[in-house]
Protein backbone atom coordinates (compact mmCIF):
# COMPACT_ATOMS: atom_id res chain seq x y z
CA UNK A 1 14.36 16.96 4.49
CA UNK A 2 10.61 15.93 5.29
CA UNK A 3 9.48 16.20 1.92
CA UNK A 4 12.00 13.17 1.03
CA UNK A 5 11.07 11.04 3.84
CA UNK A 6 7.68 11.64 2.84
CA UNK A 7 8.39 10.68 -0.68
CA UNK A 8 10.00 7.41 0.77
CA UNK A 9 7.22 6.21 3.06
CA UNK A 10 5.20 7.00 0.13
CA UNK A 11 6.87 4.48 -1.78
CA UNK A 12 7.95 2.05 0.76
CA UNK A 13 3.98 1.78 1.55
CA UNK A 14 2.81 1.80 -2.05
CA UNK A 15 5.43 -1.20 -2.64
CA UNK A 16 4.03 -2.98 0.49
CA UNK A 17 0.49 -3.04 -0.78
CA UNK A 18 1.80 -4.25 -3.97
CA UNK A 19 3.04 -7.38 -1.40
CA UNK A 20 -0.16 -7.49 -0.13
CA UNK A 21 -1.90 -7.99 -3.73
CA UNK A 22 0.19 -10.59 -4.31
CA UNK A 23 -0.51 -12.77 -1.21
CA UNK A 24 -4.29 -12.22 -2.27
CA UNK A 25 -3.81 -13.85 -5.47
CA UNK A 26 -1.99 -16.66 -3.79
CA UNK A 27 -4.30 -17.18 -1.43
CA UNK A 28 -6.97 -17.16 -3.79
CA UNK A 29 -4.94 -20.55 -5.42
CA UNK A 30 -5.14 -22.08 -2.83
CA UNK A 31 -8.65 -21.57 -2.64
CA UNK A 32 -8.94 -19.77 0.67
CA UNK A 33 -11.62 -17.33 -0.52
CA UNK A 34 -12.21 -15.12 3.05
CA UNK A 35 -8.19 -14.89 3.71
CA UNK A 36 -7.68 -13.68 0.63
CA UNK A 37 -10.52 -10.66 0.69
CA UNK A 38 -9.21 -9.97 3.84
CA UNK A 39 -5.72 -9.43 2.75
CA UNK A 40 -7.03 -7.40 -0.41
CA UNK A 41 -8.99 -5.34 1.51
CA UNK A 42 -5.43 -4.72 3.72
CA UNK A 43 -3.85 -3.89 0.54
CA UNK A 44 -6.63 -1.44 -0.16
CA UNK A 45 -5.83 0.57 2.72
CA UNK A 46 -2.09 0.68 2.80
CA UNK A 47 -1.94 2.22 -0.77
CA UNK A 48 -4.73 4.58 0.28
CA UNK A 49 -2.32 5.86 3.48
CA UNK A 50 0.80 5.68 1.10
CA UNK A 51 -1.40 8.07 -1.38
CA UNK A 52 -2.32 10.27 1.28
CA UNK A 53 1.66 10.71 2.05
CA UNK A 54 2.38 11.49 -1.07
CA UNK A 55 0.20 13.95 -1.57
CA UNK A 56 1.43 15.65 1.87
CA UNK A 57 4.97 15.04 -0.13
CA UNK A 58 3.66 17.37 -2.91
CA UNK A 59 2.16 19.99 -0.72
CA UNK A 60 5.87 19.89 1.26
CA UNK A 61 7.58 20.63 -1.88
CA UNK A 62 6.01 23.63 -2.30
């Protein structure tokens, strides 16, 4: 049962930094150069924790 909520925050937080990238990319039309490094860089780290859960997924399904 905690493997699959594992595999679901996984993806739930790999899918929010895809949001994340997106905002970036708008921000950086409307020229707001610092907002949108900031925001990448938030991006960065919530796929880094939703890689981290998924590879504590994997070691659960064992």
């Amino acid at each position: 049962m905690r493997r699959y909520f594992f595999e679901i925050l996984a993806l739930v937080l790999i899918g929010g930094s895809i949001y994340f990238f997106t905002e970036s990319i708008a921000y950086l039309a409307r020229r707001d150069y610092v907002s949108s490094i900031l925001v990448f860089f938030i991006g960065l780290s919530v796929i880094s924790v939703g890689k981290e859960i998924a590879r504590l997924a994997l070691v659960q399904k064992e």
